[in-house]
C-alpha atoms as a PDB file:
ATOM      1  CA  UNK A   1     120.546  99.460 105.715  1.00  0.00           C
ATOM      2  CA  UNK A   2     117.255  97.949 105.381  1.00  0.00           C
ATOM      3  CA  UNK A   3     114.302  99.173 103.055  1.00  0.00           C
ATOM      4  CA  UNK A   4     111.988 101.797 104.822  1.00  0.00           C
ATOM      5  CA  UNK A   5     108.028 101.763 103.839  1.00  0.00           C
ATOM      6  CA  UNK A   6     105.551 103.434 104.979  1.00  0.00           C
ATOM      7  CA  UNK A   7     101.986 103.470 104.245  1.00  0.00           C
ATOM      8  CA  UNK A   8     100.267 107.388 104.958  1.00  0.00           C
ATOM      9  CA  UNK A   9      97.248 109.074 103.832  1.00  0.00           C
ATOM     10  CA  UNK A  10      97.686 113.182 103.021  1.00  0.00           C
ATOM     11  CA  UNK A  11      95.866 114.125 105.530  1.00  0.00           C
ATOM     12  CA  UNK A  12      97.306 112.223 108.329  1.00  0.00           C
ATOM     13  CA  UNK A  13      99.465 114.425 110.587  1.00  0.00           C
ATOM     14  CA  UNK A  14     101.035 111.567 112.405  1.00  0.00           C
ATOM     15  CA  UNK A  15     102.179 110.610 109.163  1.00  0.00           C
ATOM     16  CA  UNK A  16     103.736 113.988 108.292  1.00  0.00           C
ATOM     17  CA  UNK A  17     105.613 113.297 111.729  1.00  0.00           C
ATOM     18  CA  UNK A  18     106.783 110.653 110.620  1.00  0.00           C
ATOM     19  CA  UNK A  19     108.125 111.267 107.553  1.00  0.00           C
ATOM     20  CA  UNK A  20     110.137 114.738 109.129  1.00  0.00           C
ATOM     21  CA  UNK A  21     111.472 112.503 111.054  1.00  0.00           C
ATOM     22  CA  UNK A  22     112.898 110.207 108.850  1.00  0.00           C
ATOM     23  CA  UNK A  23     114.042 113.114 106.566  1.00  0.00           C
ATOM     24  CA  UNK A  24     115.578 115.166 109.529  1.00  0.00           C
ATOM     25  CA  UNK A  25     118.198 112.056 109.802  1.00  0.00           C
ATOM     26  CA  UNK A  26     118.582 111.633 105.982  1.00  0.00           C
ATOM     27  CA  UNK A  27     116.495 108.262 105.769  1.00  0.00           C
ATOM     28  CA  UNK A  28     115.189 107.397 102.683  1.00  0.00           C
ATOM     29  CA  UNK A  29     111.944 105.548 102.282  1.00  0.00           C
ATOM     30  CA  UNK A  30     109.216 104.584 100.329  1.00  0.00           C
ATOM     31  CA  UNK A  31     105.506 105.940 100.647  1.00  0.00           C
ATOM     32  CA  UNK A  32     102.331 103.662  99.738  1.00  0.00           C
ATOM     33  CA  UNK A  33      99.521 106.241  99.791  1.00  0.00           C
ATOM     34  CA  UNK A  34      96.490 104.357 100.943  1.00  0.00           C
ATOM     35  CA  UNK A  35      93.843 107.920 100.179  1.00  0.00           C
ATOM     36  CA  UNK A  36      90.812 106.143  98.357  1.00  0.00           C
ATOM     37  CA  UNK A  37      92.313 102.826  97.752  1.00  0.00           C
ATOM     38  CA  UNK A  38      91.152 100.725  99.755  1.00  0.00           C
ATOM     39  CA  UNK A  39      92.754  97.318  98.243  1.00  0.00           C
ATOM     40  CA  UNK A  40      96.195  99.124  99.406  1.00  0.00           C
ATOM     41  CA  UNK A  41      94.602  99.715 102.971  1.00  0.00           C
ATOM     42  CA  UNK A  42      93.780  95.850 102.980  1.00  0.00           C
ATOM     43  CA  UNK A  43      96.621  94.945 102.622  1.00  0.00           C
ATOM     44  CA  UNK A  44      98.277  97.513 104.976  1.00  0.00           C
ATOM     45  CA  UNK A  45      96.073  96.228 107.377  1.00  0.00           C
ATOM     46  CA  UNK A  46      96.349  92.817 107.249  1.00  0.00           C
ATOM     47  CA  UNK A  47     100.025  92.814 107.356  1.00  0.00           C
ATOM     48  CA  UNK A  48     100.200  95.238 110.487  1.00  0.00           C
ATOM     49  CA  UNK A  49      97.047  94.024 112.181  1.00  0.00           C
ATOM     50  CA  UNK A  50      96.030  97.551 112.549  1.00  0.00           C
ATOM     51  CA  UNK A  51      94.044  99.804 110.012  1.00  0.00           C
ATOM     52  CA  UNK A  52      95.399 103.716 111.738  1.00  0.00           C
ATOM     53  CA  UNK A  53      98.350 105.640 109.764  1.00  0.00           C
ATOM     54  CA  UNK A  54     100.971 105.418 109.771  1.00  0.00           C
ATOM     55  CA  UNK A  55     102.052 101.968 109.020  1.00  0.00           C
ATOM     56  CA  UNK A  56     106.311 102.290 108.936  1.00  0.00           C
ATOM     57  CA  UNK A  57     108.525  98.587 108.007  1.00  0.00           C
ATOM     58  CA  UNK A  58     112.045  98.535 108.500  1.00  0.00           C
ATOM     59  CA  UNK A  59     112.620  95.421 105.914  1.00  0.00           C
ATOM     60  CA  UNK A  60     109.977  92.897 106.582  1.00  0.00           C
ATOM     61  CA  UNK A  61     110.285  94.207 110.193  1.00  0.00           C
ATOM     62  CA  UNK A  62     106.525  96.252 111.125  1.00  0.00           C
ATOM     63  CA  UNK A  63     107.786  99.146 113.079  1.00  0.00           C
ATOM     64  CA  UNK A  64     104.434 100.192 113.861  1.00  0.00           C
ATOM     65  CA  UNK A  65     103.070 104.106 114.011  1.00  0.00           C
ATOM     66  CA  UNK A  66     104.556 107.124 114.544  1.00  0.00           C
ATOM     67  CA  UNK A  67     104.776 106.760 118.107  1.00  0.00           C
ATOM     68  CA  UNK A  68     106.590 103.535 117.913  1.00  0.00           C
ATOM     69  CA  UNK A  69     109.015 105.255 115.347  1.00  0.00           C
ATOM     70  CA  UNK A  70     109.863 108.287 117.479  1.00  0.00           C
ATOM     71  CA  UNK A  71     110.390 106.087 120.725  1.00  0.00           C
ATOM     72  CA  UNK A  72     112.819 104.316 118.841  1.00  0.00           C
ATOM     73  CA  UNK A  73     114.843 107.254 117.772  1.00  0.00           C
ATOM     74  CA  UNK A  74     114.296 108.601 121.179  1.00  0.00           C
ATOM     75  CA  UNK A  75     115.824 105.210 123.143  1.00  0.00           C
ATOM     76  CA  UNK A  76     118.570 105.130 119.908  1.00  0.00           C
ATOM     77  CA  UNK A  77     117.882 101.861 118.589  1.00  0.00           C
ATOM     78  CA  UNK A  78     116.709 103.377 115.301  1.00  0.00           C
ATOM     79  CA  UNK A  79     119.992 103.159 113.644  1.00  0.00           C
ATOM     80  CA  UNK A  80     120.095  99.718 115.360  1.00  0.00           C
ATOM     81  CA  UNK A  81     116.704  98.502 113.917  1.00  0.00           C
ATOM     82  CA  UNK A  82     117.446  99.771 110.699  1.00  0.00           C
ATOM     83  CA  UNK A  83     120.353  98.060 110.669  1.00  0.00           C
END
């Protein structure tokens, strides 16, 4: 199973979907916390091309946002993409 990151601020609540999500189906990952650093937005941002939270990777696949995350669980190819 591939490495899941995902960048959030705290108060994000796309990002709090998110990660419910993920921990609903027992999915580890790993948060980057981009509230007041603005180095670790950068480079959030460069490597998505967007600047919004969330920011999810499946591996060195970009996922996208929240919305992109639940559409995959909701089609199931999460399992698939994680995979």
């Amino acid at each position: 199973m591939k490495d899941v990151i995902i960048y959030t601020t705290k108060t994000c609540p796309y990002c709090y979907k998110a990660k419910n999500l993920l921990k609903s189906l027992e999915i580890s990952y790993q948060e980057v916390s981009v509230d007041f650093n603005s180095e670790l937005r950068a480079e959030m941002a460069s490597k998505a091309g967007k600047t919004s939270v969330p920011q999810i990777w499946f591996g060195g696949d970009h996922i996208g946002g929240c919305d992109d995350l639940h559409k995959l669980h909701r089609t199931g190819n999460l399992f698939e993409a994680l995979n």
